[in-house]
N, C-alpha and C. Protein backbone atom coordinates (compact mmCIF):
# COMPACT_ATOMS: atom_id res chain seq x y z
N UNK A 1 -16.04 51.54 -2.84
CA UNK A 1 -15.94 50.16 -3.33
C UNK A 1 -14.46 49.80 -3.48
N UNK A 2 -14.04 48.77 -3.25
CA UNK A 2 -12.81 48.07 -3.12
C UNK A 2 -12.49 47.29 -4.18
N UNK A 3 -11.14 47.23 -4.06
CA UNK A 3 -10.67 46.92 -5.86
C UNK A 3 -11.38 45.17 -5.86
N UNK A 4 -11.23 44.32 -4.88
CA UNK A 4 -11.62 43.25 -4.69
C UNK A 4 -12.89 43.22 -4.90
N UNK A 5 -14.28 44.07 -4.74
CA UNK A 5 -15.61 43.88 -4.68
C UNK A 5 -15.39 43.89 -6.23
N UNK A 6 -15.01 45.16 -6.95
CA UNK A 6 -14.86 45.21 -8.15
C UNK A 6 -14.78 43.90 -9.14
N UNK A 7 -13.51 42.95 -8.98
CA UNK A 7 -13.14 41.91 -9.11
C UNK A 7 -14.46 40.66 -8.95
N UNK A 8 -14.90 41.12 -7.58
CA UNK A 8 -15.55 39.90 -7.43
C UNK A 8 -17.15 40.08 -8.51
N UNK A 9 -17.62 41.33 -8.39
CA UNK A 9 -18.59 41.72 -9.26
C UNK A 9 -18.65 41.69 -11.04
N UNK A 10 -17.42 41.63 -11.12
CA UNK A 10 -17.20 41.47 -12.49
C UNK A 10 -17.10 39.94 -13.06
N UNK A 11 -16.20 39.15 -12.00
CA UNK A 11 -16.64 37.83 -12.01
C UNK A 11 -17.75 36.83 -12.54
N UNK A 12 -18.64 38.00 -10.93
CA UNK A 12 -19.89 37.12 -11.18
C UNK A 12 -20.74 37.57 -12.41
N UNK A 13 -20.69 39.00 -13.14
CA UNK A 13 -21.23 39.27 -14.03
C UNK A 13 -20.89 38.00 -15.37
N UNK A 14 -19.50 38.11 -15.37
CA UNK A 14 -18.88 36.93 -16.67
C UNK A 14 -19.65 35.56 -16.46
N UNK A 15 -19.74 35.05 -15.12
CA UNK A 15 -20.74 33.95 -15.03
C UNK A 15 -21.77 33.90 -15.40
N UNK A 16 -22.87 34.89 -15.01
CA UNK A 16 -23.79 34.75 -15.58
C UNK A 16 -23.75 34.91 -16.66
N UNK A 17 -23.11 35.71 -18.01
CA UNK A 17 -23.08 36.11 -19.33
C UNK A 17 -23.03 34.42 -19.74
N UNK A 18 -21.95 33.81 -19.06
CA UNK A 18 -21.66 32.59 -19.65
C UNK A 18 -23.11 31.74 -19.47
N UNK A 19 -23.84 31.39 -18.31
CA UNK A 19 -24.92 30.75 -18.16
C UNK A 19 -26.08 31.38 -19.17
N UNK A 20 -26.24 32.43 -19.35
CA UNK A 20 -26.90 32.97 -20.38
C UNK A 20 -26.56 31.87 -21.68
N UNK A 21 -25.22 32.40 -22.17
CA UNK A 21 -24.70 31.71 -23.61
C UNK A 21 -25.01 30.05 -23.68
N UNK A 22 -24.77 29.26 -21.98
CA UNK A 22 -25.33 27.87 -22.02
C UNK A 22 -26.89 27.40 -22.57
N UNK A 23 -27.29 28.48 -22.05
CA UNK A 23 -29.03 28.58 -21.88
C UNK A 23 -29.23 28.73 -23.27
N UNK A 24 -28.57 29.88 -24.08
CA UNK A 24 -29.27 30.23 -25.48
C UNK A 24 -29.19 28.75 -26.32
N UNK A 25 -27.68 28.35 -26.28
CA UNK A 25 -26.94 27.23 -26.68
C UNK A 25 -28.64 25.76 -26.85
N UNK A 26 -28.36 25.46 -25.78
CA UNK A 26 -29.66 24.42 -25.29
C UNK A 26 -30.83 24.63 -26.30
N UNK A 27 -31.42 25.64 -26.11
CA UNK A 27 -32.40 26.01 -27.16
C UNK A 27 -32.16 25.70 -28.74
N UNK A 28 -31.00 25.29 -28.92
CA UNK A 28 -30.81 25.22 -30.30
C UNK A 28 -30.73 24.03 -30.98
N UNK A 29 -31.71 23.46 -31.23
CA UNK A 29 -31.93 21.92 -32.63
C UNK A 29 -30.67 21.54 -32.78
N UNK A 30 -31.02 20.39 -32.50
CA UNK A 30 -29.59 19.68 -33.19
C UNK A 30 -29.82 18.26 -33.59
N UNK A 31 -31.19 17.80 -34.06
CA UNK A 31 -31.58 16.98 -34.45
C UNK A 31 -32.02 15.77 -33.23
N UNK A 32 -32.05 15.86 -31.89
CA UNK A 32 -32.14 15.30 -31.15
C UNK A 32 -33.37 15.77 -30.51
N UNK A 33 -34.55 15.40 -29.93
CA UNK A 33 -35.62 16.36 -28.80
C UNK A 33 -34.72 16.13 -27.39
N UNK A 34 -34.99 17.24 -27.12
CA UNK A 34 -34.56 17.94 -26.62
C UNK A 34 -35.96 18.85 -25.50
N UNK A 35 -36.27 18.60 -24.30
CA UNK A 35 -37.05 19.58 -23.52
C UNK A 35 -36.87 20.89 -23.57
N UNK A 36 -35.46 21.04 -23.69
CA UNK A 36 -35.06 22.56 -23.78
C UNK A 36 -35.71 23.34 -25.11
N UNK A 37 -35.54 22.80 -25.86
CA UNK A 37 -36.01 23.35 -27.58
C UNK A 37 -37.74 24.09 -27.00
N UNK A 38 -38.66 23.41 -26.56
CA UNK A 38 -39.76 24.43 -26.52
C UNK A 38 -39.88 24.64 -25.10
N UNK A 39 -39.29 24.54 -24.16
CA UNK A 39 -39.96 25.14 -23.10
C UNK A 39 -39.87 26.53 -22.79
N UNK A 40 -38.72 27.10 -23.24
CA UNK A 40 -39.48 28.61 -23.28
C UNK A 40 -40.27 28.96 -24.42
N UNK A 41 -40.42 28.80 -25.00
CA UNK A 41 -41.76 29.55 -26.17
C UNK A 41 -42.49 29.79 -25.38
N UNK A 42 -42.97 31.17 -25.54
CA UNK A 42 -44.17 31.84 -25.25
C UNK A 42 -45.35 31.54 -25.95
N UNK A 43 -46.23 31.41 -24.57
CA UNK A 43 -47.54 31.22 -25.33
C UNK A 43 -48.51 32.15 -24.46
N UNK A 44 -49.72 32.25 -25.58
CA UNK A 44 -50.71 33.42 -24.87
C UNK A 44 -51.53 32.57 -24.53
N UNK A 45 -51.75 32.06 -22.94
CA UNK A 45 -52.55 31.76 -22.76
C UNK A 45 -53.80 32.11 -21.03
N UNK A 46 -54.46 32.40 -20.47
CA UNK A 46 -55.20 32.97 -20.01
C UNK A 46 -55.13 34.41 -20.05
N UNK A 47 -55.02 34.95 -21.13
CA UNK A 47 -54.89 36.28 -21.03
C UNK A 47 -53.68 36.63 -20.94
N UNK A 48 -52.50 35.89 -20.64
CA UNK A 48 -50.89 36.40 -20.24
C UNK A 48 -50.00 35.66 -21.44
N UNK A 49 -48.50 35.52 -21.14
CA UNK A 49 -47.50 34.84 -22.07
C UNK A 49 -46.93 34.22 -20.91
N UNK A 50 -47.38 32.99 -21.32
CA UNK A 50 -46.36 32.44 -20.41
C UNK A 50 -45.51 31.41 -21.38
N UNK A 51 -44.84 30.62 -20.62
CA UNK A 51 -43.82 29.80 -21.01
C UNK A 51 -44.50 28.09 -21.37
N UNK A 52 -43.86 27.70 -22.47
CA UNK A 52 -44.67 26.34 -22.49
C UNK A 52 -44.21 25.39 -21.61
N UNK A 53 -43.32 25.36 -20.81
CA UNK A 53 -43.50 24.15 -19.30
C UNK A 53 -44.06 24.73 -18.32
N UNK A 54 -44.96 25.53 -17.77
CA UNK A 54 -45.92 26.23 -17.39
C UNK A 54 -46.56 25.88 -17.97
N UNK A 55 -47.32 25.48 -18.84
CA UNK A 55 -48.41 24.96 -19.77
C UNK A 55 -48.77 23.44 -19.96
N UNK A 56 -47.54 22.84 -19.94
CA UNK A 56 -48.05 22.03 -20.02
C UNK A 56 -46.45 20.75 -19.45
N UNK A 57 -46.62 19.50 -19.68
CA UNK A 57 -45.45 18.56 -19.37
C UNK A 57 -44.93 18.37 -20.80
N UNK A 58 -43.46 17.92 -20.22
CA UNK A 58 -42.77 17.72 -21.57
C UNK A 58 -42.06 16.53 -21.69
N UNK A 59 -42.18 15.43 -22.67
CA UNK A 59 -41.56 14.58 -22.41
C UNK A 59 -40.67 13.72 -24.03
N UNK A 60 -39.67 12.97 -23.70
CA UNK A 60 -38.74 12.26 -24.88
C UNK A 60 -39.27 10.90 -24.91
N UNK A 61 -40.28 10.60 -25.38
CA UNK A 61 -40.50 9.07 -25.51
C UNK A 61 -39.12 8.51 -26.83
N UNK A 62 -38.97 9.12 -27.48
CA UNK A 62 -37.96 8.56 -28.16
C UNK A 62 -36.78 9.80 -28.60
N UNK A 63 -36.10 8.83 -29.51
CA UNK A 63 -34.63 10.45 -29.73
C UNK A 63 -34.93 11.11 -30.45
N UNK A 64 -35.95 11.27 -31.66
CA UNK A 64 -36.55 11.87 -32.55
C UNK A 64 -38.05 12.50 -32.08
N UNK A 65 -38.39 12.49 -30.83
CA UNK A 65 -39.76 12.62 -30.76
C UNK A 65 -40.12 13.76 -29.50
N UNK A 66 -40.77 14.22 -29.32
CA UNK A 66 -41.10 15.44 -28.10
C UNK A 66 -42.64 15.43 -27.90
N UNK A 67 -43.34 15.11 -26.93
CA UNK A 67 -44.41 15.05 -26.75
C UNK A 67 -44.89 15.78 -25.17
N UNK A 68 -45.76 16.86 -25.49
CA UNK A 68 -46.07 17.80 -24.61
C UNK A 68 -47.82 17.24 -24.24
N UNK A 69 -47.53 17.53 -23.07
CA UNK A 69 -49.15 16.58 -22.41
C UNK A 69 -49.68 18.23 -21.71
N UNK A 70 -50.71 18.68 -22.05
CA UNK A 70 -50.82 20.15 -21.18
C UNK A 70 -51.91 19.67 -20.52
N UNK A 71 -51.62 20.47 -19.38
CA UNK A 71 -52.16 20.62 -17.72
C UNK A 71 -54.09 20.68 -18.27
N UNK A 72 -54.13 21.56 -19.16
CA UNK A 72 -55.51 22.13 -19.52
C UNK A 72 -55.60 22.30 -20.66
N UNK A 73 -56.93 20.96 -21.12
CA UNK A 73 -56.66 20.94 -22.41
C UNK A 73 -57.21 22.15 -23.50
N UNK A 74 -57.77 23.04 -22.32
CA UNK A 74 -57.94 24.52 -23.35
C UNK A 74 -57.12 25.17 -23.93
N UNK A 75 -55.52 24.54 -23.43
CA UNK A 75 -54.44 25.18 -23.70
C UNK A 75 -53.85 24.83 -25.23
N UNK A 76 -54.40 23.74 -25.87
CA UNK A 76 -53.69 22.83 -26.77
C UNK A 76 -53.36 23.74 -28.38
N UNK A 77 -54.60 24.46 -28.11
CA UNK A 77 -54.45 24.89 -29.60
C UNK A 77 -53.44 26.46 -29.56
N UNK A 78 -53.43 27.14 -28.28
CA UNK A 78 -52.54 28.14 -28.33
C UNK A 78 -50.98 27.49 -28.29
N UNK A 79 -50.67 26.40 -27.60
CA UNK A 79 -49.45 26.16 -27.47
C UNK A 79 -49.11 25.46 -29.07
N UNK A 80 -50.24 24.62 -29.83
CA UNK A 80 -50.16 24.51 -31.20
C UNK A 80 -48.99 25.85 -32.11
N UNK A 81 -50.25 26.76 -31.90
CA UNK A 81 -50.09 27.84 -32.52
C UNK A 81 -48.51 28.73 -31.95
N UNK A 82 -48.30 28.37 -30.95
CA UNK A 82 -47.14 29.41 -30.58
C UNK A 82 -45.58 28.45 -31.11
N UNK A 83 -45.90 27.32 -31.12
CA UNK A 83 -44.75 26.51 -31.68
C UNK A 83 -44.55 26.89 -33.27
N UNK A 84 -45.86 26.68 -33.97
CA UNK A 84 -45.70 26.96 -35.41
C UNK A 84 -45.05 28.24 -35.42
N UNK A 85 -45.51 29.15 -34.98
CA UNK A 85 -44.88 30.72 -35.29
C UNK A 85 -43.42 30.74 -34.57
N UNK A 86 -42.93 29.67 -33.86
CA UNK A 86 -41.76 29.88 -33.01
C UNK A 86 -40.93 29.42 -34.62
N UNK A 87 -39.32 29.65 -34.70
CA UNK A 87 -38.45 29.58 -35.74
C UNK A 87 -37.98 28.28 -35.50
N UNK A 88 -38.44 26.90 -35.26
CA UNK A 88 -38.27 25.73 -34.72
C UNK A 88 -37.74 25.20 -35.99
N UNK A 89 -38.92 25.21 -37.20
CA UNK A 89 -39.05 24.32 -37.85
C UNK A 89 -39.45 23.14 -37.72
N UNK A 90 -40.42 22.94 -36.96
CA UNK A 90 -40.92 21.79 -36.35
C UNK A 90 -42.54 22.02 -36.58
N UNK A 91 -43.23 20.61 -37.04
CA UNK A 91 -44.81 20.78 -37.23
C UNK A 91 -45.59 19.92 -36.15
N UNK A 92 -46.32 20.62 -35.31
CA UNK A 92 -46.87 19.94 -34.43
C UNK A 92 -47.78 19.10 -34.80
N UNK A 93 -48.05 17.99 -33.99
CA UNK A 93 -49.48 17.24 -34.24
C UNK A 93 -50.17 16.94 -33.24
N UNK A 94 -51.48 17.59 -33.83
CA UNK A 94 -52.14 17.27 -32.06
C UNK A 94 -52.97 15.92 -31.87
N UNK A 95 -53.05 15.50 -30.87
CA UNK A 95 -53.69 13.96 -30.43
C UNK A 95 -54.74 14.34 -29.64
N UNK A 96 -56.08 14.99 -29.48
CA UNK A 96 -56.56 15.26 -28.59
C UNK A 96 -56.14 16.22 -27.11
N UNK A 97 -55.44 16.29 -26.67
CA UNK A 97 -54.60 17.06 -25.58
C UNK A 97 -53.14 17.07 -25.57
N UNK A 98 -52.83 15.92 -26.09
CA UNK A 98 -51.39 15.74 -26.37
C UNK A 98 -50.84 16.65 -27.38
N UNK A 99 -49.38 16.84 -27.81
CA UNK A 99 -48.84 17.13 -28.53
C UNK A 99 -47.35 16.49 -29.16
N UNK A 100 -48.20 16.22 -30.38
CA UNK A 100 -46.23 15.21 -30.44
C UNK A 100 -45.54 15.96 -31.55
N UNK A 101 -44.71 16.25 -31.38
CA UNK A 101 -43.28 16.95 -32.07
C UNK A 101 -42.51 16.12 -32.47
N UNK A 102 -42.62 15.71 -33.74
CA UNK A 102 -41.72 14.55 -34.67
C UNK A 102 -40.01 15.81 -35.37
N UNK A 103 -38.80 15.14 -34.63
CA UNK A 103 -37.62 16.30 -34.66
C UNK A 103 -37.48 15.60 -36.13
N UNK A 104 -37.55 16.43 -37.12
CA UNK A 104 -36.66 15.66 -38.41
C UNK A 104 -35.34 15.63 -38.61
N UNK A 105 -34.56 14.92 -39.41
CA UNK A 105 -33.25 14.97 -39.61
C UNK A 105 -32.77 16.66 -39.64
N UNK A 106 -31.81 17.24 -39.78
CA UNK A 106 -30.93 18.51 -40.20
C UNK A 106 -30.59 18.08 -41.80
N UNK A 107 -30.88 19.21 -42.44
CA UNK A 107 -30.43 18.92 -43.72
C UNK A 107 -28.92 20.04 -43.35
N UNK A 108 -28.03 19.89 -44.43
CA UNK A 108 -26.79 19.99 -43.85
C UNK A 108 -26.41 21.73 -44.38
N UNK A 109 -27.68 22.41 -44.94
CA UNK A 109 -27.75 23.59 -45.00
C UNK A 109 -28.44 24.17 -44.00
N UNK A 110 -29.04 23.61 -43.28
CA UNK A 110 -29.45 23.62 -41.88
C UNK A 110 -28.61 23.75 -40.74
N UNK A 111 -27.75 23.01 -41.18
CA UNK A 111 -26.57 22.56 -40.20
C UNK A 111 -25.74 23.79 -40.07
N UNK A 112 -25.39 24.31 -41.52
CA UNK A 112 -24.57 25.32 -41.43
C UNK A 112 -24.80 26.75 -40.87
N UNK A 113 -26.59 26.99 -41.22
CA UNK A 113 -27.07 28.05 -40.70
C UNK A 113 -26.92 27.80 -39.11
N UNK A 114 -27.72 26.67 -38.43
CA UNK A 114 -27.45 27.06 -36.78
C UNK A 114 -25.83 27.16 -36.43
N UNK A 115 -25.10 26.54 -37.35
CA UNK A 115 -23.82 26.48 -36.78
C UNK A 115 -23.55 28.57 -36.54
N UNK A 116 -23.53 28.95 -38.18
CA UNK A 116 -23.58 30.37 -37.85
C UNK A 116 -24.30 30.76 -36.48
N UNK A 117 -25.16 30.75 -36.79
CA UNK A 117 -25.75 31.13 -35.00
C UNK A 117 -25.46 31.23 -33.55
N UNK A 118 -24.84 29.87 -33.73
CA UNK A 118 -24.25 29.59 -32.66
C UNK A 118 -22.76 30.50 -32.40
N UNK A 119 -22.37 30.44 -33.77
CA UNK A 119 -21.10 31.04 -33.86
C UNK A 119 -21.49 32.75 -32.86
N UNK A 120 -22.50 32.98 -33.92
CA UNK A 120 -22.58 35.12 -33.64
C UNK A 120 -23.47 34.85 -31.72
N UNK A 121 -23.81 33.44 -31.59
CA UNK A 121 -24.28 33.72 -29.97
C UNK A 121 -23.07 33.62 -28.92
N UNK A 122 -22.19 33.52 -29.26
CA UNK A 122 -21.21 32.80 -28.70
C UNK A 122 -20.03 34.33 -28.54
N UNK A 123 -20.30 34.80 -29.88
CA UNK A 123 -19.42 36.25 -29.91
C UNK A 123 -20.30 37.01 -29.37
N UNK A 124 -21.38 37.04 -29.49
CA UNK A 124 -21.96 38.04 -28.39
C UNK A 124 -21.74 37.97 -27.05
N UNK A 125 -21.75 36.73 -26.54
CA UNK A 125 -21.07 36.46 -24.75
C UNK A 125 -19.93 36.82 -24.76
N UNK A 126 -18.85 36.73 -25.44
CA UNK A 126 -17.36 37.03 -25.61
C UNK A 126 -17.88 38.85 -25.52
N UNK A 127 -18.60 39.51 -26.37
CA UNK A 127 -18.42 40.45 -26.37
C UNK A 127 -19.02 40.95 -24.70
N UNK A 128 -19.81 41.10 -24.60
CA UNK A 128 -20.63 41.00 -22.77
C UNK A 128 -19.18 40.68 -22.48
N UNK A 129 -18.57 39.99 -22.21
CA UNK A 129 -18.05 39.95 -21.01
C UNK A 129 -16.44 40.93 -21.40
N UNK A 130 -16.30 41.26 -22.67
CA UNK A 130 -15.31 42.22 -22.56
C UNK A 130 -15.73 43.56 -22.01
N UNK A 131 -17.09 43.80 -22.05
CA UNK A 131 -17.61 44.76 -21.93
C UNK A 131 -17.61 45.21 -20.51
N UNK A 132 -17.68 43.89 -19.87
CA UNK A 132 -17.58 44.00 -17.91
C UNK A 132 -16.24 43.73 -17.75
N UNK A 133 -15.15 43.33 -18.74
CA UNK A 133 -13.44 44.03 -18.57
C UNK A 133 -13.51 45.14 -18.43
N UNK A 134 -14.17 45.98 -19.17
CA UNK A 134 -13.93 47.83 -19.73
C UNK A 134 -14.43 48.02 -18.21
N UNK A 135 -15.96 47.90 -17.86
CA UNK A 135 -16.21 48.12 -16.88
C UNK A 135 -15.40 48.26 -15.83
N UNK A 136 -15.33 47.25 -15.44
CA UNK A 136 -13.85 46.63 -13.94
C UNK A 136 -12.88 47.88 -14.23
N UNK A 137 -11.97 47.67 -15.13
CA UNK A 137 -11.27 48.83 -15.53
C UNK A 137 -11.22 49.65 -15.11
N UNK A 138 -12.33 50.41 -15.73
CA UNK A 138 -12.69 52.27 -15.48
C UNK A 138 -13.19 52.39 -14.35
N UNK A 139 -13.57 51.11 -13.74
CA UNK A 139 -14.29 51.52 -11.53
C UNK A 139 -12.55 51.47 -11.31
N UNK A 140 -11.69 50.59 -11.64
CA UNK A 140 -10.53 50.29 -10.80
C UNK A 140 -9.86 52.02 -10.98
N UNK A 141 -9.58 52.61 -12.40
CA UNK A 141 -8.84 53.11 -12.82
C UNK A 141 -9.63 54.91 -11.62
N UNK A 142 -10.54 54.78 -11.63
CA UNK A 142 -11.48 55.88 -10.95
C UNK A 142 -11.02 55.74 -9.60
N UNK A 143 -11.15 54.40 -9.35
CA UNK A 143 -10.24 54.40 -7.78
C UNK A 143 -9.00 54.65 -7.46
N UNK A 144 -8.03 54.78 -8.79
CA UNK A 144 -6.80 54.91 -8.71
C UNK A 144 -6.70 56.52 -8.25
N UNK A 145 -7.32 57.08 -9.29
CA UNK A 145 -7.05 58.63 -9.83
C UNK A 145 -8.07 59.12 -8.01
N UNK A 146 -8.92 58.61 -7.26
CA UNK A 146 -9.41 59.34 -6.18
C UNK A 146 -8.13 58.63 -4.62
N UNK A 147 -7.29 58.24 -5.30
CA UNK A 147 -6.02 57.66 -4.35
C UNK A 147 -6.59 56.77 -3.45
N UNK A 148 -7.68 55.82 -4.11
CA UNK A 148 -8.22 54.84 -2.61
C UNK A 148 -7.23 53.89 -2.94
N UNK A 149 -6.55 52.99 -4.07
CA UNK A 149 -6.09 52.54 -4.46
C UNK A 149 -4.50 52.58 -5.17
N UNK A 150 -3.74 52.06 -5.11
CA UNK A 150 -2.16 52.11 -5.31
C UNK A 150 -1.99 51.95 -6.94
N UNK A 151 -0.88 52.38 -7.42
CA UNK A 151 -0.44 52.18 -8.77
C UNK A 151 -0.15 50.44 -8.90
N UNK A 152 0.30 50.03 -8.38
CA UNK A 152 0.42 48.66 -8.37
C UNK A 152 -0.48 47.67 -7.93
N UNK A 153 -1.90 48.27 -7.07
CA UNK A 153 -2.86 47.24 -7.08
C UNK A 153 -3.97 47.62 -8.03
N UNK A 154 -3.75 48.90 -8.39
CA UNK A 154 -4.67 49.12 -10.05
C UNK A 154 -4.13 48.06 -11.04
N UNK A 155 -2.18 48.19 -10.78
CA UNK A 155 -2.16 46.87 -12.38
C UNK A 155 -2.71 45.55 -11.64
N UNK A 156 -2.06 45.10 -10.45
CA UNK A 156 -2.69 43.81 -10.29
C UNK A 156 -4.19 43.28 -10.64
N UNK A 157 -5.29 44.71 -10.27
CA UNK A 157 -6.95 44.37 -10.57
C UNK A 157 -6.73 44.57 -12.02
N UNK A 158 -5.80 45.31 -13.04
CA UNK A 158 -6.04 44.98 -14.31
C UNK A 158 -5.42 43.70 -14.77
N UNK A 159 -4.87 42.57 -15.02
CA UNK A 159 -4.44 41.74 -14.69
C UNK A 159 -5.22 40.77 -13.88
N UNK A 160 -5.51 40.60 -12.75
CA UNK A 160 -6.63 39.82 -11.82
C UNK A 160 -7.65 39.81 -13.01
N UNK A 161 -8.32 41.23 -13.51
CA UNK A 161 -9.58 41.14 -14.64
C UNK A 161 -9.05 40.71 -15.98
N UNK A 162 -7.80 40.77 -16.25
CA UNK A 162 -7.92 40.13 -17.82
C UNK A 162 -7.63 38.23 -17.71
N UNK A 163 -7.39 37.79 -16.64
CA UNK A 163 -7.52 36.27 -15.95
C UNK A 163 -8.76 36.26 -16.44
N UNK A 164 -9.89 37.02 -15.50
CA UNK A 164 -11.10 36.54 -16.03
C UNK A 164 -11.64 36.27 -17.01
N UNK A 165 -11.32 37.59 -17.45
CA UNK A 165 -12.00 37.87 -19.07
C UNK A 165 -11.57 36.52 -19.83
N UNK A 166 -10.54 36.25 -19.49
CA UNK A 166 -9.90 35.02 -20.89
C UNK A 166 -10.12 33.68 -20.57
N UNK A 167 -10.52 33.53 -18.77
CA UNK A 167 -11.19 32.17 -18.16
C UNK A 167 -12.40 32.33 -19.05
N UNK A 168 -13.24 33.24 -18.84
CA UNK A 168 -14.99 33.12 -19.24
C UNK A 168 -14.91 32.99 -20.81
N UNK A 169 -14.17 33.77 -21.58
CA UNK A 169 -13.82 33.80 -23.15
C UNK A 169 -13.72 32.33 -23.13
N UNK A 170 -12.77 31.50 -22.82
CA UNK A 170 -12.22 30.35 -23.11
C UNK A 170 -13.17 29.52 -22.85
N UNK A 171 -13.98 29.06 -21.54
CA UNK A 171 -14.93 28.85 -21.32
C UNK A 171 -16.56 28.75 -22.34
N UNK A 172 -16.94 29.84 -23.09
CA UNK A 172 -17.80 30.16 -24.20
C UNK A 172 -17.19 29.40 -25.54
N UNK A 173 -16.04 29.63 -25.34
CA UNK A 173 -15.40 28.70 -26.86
C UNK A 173 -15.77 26.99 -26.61
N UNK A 174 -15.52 26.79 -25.17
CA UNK A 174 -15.31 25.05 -24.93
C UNK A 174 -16.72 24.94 -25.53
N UNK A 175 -17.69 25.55 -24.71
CA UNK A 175 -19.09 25.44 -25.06
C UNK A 175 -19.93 26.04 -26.57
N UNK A 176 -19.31 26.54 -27.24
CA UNK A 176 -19.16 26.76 -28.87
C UNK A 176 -18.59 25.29 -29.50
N UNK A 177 -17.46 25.41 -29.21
CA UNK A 177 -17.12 24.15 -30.07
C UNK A 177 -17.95 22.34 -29.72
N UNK A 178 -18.19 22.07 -28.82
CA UNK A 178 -19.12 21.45 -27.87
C UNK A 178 -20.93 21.25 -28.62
N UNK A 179 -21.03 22.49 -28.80
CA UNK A 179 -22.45 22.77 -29.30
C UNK A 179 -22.43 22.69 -31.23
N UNK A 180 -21.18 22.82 -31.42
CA UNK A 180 -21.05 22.56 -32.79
C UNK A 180 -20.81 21.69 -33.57
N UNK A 181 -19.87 20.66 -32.53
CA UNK A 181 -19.79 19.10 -32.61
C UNK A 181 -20.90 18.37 -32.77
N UNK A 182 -21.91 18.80 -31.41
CA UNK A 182 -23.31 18.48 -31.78
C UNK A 182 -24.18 18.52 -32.83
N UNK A 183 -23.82 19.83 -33.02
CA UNK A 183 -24.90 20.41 -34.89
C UNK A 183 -24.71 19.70 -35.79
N UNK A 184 -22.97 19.15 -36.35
CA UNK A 184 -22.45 18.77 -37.19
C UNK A 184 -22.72 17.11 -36.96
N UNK A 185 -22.45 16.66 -35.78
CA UNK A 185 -23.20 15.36 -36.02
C UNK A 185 -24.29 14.55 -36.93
N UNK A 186 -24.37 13.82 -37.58
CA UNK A 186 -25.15 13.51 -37.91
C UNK A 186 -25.89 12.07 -37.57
């Protein structure tokens, strides 16, 4: 493997860590509905777990409101049930097949807890992707010591990888602070 594949693999690892951290991000209340907020919840339904947009449609009739229309209305009372047990804080109401999700305000101890959250999800991507620095590293530094690689293009790939590391770091912060602006909104 070549100091460049290295580079490029570590890259793409930091990307995805980061699309991960976007993805967790989304999922998180911020007083607005939001499609993202339940469509992954798992629900048990024909015998399996699947996901609630698999289950059913999801839609924003208003900025406070989330209303899920499922495919089969045998589905209504498990996807009921998998929202209540989800950590939403949200009380469903069912309409016959429908489901409407009334988002309430954030009380501002609310606010502070997802903010934490967001905070320790955000250091966890920071941490992931130092972790595929170390990585990069110790493949580059292994290539050094078996002489495929030069003393001076080992520092350049260390260097080339700490660019990254501090693009994708910096990157997770824009989208931390971004997602926190949001929370704190009121």
């Amino acid at each position: 493997m070549a100091l460049d594949d290295i580079l490029l693999e570590a890259e793409e690892k930091m990307m995805k860590t980061t699309e991960v951290v976007r993805h967790e991000f989304s999922s998180i209340r911020t007083g607005k509905a939001s499609p993202s907020l339940v469509e992954n919840i798992m629900v048990n339904a024909y015998g399996v777990q699947m996901s609630i947009k698999q289950l059913a449609g999801i839609t924003t009739p208003e900025s406070r409101l989330l209303v899920l229309q499922a495919f089969d209305p045998s589905n209504v009372q498990a996807i009921e049930k998998a929202i209540r047990e989800s950590k939403l804080g949200i009380s469903p109401v069912v309409d016959g097949k429908v489901i409407r999700l009334p988002i309430p305000e954030l009380s501002e101890e609310r606010r502070r807890e997802l903010g934490k959250l967001v905070k320790k999800m955000a250091e966890d991507g920071r941490v992931a992707i130092r972790h595929v620095r170390r990585d990069a590293l110790e493949s580059a530094k292994k290539l050094q010591k078996e002489g495929k690689i030069s003393e001076d293009n080992l520092e350049h790939g260390e260097k080339e990888t700490q660019k990254l590391t501090d693009q994708y770091s910096g990157e997770i912060d824009k989208l931390l602070a971004a997602k926190e602006k949001d929370i704190m909104t009121v």
